[in-house]
C-alpha atoms as a PDB file:
ATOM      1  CA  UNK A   1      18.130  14.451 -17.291  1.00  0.00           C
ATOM      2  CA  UNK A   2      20.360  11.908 -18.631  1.00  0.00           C
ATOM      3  CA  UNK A   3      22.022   9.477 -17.483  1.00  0.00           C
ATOM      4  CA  UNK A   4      25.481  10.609 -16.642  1.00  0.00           C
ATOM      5  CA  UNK A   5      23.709  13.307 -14.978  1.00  0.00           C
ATOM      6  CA  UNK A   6      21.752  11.452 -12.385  1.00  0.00           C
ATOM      7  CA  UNK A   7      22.427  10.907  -9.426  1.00  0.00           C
ATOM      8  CA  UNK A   8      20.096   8.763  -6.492  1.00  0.00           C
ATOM      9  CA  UNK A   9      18.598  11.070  -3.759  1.00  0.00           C
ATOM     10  CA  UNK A  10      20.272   8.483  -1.176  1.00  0.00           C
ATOM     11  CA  UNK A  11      23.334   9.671  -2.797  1.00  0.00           C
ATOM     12  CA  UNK A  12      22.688  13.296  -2.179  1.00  0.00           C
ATOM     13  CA  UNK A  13      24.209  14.437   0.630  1.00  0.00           C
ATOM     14  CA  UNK A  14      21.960  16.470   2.618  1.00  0.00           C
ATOM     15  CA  UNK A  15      24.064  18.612   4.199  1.00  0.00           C
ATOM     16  CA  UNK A  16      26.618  20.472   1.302  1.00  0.00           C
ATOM     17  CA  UNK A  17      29.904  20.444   1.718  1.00  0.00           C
ATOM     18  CA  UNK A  18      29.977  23.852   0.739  1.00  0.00           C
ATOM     19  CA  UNK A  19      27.838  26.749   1.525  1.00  0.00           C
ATOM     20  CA  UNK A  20      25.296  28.509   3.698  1.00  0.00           C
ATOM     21  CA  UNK A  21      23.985  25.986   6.799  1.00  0.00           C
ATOM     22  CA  UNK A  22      20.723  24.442   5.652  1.00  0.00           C
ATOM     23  CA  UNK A  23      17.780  26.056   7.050  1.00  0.00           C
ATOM     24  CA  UNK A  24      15.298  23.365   6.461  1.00  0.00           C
ATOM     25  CA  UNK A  25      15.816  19.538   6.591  1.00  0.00           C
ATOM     26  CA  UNK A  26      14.147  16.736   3.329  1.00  0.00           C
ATOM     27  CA  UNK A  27      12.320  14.978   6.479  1.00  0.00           C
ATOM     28  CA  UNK A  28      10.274  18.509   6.807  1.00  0.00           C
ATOM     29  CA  UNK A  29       9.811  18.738   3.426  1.00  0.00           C
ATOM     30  CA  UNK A  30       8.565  15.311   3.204  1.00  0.00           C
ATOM     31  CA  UNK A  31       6.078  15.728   6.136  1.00  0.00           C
ATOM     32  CA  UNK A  32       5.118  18.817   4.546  1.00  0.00           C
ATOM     33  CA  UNK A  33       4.619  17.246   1.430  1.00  0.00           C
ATOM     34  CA  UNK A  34       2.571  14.347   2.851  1.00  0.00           C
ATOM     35  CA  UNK A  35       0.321  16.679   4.932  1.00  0.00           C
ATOM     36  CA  UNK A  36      -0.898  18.196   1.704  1.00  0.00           C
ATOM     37  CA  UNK A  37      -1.296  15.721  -0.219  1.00  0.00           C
ATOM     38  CA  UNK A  38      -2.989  13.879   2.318  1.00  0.00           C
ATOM     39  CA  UNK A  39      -5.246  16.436   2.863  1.00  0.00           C
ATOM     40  CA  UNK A  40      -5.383  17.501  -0.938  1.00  0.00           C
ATOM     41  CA  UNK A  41      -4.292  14.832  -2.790  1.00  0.00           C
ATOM     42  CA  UNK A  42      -0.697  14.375  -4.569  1.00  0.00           C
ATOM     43  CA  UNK A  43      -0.893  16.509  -7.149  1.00  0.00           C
ATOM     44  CA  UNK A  44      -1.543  19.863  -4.728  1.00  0.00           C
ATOM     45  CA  UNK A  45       2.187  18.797  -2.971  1.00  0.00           C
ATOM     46  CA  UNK A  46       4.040  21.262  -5.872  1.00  0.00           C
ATOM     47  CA  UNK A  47       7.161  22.837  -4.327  1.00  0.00           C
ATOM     48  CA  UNK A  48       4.866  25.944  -4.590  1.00  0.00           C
ATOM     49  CA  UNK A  49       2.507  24.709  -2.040  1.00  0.00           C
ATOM     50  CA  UNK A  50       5.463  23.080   0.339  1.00  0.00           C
ATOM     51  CA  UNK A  51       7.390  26.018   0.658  1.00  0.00           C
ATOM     52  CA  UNK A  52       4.378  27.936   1.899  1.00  0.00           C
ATOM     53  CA  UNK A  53       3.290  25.388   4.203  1.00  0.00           C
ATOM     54  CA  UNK A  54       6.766  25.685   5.939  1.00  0.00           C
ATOM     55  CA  UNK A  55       7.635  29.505   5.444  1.00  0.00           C
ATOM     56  CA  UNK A  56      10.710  28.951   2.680  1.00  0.00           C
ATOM     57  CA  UNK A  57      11.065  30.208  -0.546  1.00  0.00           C
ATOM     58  CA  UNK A  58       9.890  28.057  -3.289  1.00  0.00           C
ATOM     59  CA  UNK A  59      13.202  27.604  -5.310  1.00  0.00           C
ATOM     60  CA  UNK A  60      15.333  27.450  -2.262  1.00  0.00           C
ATOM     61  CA  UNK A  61      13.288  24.094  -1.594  1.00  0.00           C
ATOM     62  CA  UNK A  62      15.075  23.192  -4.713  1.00  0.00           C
ATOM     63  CA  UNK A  63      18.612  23.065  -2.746  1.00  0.00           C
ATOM     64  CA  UNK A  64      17.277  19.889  -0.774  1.00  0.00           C
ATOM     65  CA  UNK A  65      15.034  18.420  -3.381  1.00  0.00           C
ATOM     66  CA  UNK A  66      16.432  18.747  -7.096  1.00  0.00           C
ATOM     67  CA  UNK A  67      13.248  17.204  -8.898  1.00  0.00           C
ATOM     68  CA  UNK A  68       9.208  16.322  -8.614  1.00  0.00           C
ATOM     69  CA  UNK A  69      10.588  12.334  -8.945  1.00  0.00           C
ATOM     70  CA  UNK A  70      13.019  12.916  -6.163  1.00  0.00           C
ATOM     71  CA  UNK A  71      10.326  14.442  -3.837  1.00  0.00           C
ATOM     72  CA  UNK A  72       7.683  11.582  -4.821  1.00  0.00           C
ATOM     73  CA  UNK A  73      10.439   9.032  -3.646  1.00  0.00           C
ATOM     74  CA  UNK A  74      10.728  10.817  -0.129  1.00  0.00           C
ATOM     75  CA  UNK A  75       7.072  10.546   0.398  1.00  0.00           C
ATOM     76  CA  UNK A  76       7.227   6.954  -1.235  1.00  0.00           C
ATOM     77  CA  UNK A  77       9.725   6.132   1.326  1.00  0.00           C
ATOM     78  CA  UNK A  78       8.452   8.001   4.039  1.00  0.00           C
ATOM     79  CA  UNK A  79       5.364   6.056   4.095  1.00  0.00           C
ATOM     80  CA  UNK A  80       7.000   2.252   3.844  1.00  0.00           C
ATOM     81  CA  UNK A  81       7.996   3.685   7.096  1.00  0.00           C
ATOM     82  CA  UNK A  82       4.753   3.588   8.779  1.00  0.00           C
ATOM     83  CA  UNK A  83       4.601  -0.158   8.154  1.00  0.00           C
ATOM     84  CA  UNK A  84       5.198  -2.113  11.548  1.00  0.00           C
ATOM     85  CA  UNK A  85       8.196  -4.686  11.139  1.00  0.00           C
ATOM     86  CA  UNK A  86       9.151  -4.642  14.809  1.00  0.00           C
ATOM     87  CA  UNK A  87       9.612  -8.283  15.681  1.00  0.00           C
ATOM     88  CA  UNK A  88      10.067  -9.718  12.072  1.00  0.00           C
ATOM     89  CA  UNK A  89      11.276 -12.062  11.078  1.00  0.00           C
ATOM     90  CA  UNK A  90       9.686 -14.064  14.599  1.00  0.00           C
ATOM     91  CA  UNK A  91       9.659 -17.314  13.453  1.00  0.00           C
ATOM     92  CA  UNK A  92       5.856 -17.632  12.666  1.00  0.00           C
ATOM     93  CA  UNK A  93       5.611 -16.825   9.039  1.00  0.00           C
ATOM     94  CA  UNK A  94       1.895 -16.406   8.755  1.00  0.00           C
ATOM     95  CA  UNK A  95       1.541 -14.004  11.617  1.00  0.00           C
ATOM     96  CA  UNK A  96       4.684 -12.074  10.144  1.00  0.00           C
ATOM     97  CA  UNK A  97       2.914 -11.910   6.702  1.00  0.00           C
ATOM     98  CA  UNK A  98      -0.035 -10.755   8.307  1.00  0.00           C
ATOM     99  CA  UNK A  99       1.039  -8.021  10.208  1.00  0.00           C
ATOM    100  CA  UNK A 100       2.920  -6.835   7.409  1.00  0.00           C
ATOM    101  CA  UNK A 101      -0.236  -7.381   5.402  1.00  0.00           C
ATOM    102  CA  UNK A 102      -2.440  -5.892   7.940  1.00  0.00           C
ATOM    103  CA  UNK A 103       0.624  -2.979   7.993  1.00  0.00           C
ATOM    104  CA  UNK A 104       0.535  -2.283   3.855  1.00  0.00           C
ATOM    105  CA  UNK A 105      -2.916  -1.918   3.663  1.00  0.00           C
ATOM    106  CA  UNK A 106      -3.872   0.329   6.324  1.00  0.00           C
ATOM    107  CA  UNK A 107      -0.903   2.894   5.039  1.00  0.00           C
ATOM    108  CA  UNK A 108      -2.559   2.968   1.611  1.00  0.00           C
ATOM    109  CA  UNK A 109      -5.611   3.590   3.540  1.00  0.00           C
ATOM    110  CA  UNK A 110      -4.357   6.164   5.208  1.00  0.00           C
ATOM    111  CA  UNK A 111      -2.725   7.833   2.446  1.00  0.00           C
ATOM    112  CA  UNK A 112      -5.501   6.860  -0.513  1.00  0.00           C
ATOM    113  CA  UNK A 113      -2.975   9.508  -3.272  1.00  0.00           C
ATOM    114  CA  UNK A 114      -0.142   6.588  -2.861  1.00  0.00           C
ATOM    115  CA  UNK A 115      -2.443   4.948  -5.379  1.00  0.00           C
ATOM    116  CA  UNK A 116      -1.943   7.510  -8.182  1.00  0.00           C
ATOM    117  CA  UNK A 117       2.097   7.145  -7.996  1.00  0.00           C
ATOM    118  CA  UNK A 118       3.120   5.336 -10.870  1.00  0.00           C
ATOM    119  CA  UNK A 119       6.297   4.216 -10.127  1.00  0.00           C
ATOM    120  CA  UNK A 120       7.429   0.467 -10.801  1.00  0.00           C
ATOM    121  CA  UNK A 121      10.707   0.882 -10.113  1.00  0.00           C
ATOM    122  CA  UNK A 122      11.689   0.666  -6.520  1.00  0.00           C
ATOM    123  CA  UNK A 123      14.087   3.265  -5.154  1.00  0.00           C
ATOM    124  CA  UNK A 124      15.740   1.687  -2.379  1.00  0.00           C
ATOM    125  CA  UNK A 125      15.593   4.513   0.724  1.00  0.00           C
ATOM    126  CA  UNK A 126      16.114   3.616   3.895  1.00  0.00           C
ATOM    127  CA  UNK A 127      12.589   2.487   4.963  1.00  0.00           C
ATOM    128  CA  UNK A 128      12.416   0.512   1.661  1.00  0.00           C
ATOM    129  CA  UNK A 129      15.460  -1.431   2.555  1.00  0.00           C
ATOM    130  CA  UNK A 130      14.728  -2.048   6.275  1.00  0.00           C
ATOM    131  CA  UNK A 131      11.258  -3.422   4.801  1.00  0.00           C
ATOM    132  CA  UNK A 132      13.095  -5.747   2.329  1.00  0.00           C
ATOM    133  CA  UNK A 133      15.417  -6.827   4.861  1.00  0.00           C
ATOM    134  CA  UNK A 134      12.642  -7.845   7.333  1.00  0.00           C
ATOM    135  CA  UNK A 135       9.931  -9.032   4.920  1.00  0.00           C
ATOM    136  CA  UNK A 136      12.186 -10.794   2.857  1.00  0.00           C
ATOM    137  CA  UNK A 137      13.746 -12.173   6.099  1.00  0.00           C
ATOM    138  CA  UNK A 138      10.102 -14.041   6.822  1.00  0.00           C
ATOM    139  CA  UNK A 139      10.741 -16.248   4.170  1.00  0.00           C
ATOM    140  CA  UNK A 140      14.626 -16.547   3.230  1.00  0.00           C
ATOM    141  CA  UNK A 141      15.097 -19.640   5.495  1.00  0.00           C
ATOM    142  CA  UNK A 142      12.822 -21.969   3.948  1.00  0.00           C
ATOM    143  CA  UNK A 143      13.142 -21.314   0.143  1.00  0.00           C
ATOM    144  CA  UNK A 144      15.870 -19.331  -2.513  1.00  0.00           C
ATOM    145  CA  UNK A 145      16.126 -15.911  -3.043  1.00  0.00           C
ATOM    146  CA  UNK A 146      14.400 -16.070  -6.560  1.00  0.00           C
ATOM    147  CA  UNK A 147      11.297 -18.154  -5.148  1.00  0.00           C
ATOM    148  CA  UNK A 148      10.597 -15.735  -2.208  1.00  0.00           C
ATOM    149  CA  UNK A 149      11.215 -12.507  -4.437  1.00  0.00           C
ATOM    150  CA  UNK A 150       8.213 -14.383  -6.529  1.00  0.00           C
ATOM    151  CA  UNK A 151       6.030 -14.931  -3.117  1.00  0.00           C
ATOM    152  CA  UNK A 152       6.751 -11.940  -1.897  1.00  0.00           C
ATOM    153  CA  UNK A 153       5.425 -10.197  -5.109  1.00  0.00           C
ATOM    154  CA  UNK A 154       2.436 -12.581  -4.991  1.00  0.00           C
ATOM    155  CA  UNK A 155       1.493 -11.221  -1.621  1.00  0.00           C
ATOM    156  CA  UNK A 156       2.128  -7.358  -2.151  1.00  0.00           C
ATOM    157  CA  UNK A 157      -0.131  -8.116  -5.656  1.00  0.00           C
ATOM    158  CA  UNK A 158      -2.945  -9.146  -3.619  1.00  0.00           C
ATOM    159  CA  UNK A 159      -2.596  -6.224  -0.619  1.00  0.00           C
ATOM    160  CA  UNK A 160      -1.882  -3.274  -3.387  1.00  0.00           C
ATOM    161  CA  UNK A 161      -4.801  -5.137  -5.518  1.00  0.00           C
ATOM    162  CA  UNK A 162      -7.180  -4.945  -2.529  1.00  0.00           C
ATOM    163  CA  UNK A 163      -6.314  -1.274  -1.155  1.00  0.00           C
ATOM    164  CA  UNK A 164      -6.614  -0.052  -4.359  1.00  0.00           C
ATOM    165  CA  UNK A 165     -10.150  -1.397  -4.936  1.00  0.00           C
ATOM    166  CA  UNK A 166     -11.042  -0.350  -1.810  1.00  0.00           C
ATOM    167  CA  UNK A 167      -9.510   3.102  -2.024  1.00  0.00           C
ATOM    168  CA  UNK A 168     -11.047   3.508  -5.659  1.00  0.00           C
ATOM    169  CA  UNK A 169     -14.876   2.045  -4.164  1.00  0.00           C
ATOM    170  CA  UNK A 170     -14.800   4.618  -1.603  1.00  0.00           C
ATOM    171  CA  UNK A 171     -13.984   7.602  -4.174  1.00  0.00           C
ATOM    172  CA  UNK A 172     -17.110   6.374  -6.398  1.00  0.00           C
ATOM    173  CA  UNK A 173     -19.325   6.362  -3.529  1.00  0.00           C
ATOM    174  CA  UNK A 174     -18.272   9.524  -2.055  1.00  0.00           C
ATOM    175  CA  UNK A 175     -18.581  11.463  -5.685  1.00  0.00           C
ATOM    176  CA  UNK A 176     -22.339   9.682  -5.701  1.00  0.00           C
ATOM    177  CA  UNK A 177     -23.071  10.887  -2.357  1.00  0.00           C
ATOM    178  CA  UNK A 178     -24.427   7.604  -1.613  1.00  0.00           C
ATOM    179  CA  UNK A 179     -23.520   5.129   1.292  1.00  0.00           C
ATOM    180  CA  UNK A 180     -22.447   1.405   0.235  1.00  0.00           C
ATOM    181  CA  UNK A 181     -25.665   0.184   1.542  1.00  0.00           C
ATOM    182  CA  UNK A 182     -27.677   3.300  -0.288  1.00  0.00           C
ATOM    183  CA  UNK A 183     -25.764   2.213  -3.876  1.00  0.00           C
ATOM    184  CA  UNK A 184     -26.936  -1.525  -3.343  1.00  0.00           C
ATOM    185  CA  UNK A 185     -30.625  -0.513  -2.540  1.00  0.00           C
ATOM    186  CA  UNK A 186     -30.687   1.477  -5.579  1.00  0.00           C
ATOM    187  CA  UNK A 187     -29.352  -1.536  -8.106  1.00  0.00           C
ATOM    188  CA  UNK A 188     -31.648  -3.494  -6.538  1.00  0.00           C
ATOM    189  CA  UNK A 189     -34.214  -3.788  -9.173  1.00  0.00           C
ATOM    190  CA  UNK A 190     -31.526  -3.833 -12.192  1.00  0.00           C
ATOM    191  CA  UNK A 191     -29.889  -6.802 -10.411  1.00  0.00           C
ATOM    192  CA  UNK A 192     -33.305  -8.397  -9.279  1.00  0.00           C
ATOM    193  CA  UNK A 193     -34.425  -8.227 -13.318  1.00  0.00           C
ATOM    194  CA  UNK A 194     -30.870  -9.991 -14.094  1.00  0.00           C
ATOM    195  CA  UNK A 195     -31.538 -12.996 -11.995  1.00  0.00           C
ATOM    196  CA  UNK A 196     -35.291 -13.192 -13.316  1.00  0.00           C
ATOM    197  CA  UNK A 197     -34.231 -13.566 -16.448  1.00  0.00           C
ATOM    198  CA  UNK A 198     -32.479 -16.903 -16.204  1.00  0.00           C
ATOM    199  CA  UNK A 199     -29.720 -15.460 -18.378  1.00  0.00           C
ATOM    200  CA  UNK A 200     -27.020 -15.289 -15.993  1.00  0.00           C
ATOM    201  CA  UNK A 201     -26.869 -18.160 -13.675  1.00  0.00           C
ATOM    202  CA  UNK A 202     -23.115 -17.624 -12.434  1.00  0.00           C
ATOM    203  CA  UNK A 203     -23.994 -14.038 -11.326  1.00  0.00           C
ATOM    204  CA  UNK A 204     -27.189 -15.577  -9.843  1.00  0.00           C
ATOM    205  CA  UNK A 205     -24.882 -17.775  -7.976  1.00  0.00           C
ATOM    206  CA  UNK A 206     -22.803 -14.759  -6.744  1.00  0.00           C
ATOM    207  CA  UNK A 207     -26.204 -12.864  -5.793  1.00  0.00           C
ATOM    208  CA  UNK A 208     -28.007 -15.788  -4.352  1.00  0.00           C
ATOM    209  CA  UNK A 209     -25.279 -17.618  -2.598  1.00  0.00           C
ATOM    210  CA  UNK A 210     -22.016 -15.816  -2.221  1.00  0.00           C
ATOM    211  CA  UNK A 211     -21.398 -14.435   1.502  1.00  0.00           C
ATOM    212  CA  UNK A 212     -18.092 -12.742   0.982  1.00  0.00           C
ATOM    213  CA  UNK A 213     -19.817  -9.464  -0.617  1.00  0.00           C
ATOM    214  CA  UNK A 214     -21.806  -9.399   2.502  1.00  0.00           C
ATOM    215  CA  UNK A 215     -18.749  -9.147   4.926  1.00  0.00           C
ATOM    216  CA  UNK A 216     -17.117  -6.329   6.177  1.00  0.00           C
ATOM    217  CA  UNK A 217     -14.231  -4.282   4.462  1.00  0.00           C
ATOM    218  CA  UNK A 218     -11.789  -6.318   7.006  1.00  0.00           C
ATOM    219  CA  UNK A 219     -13.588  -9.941   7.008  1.00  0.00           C
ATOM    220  CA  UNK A 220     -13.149  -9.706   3.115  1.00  0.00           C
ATOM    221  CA  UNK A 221      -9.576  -8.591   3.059  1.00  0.00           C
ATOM    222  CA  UNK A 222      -8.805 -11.484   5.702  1.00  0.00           C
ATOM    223  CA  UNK A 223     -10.736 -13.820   3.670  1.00  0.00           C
ATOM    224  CA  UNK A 224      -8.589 -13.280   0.783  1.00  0.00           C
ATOM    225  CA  UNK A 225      -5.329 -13.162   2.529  1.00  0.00           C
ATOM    226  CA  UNK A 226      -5.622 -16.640   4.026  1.00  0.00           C
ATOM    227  CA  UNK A 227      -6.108 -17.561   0.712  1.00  0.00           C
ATOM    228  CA  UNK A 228      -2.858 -16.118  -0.466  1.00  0.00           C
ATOM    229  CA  UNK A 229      -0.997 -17.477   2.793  1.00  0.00           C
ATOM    230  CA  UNK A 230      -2.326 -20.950   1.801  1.00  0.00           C
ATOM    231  CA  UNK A 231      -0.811 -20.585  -1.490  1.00  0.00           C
ATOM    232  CA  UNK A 232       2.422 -19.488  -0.087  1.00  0.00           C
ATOM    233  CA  UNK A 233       2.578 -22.790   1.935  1.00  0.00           C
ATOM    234  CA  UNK A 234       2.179 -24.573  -0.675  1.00  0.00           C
ATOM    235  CA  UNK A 235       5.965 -23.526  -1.426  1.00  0.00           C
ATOM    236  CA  UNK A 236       7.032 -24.195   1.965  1.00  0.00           C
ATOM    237  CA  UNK A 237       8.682 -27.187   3.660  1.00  0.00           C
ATOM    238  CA  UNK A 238       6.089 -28.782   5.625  1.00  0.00           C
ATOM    239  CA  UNK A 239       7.557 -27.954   8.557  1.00  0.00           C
ATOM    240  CA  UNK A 240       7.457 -24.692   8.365  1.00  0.00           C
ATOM    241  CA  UNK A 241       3.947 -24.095   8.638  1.00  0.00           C
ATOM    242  CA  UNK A 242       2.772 -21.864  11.526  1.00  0.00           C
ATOM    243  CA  UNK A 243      -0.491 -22.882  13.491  1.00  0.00           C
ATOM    244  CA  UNK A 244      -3.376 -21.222  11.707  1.00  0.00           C
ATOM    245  CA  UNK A 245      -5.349 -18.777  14.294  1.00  0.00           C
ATOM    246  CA  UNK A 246      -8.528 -19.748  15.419  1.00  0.00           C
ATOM    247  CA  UNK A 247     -12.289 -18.679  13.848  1.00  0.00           C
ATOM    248  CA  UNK A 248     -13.468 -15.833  14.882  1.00  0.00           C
ATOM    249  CA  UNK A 249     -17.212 -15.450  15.162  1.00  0.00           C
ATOM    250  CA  UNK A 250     -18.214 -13.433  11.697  1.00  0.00           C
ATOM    251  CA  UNK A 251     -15.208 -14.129   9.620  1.00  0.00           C
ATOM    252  CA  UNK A 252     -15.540 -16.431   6.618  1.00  0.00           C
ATOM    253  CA  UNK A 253     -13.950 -19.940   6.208  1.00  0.00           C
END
């Protein structure tokens, strides 16, 4: 497709002005399309596999959804639509940024096959913009547009970064048929020889001393987003920093 020829899916009307009365509507194919892939993984969601799933023909699907990258953008934007941004922005920017945090990563985690869409390029639907507009919001009062497009990135680096690895751990550990805690026994004596040997005293370090590896899925992904948060305060007027939450027993400092 060139250029010329192409045209947004937000600027495709759904309904034509000409023509038979749809039978079917995109949000149905999109649910459709999640529902296998979520069950299957992304590559199974083929128009093929849609149109049997709702009882249409597989080219007539083609009426509401001209291309593969147009239907991977309806699932792409159906899913920034599970993220909770009721409330945003409130005023407290760390507890915005961490419910949207806490929002991002538990969608990716529900939907591990989001990982394999390579798409840099952002496509603007509906639940994309309303995110923008509310994320973006958090921050737009204390520094430029340019600085909070850069802390914004920052933060979504760190949440993809961390689903991702988390998403890609469980797939290794479910192809070993192993549990995290069955892997680790097994290394043991490969990682016990390491630190004998005196060779590696930084990884001894991580082994010896480090708690974070020892904390839950959640404690380590908090751990790592106060981090972040710190960071973005560091760009912040001092008066806009929110009150940090309290420890909680079993959480690292």
């Amino acid at each position: 497709m060139t250029d010329a020829e192409y045209v947004n899916i937000w600027m495709r009307p759904e309904r034509p002005a000409r023509g038979p009365k749809p039978v079917y509507s995109r949000a149905q194919i999109t649910e459709a399309a999640v529902r296998i892939a979520d069950a299957e993984g992304l590559e199974a969601a083929t128009m093929r596999r849609i149109a049997a799933e709702i009882g249409a023909g597989a080219m007539s699907l083609y009426r509401y959804v001209p291309s593969r990258d147009n239907l991977v953008e309806l699932m792409a934007d159906r899913l920034m639509g599970e993220i909770d941004v009721t409330g945003m922005p409130s005023g407290d920017w760390r507890a915005d940024l961490t419910q949207y945090a806490d929002g991002l990563r538990a969608m990716w985690l529900r939907h591990p096959w989001i990982a394999t869409v390579q798409r840099s390029l952002p496509s603007f639907g509906p639940n994309q913009l309303l995110l923008i507009e509310r994320l973006m919001g958090v921050l737009d009062v204390f520094v430029s547009i340019d600085e909070n497009l850069s802390l914004v990135a920052m933060l979504n680096s760190y949440i993809e970064g961390a689903a991702r690895e988390e998403i890609s751990s469980a797939g290794e550990f479910r192809r070993s048929g192993l549990s995290e805690s069955e892997w680790m026994a097994r290394s043991y004596s490969y990682i016990d020889r390491l630190v004998k040997s005196g060779e590696y005293p930084i990884f001894t370090k991580i082994v010896m001393e480090a708690r974070q590896p020892h904390l839950s899925r959640d404690d380590q992904f908090r751990y790592g987003l106060r981090r972040v948060l710190d960071c973005i305060a560091t760009a912040l007027p001092s008066t806009a920093e929110s009150p940090r939450p309290a420890h909680r027993e079993g959480q690292a400092r």
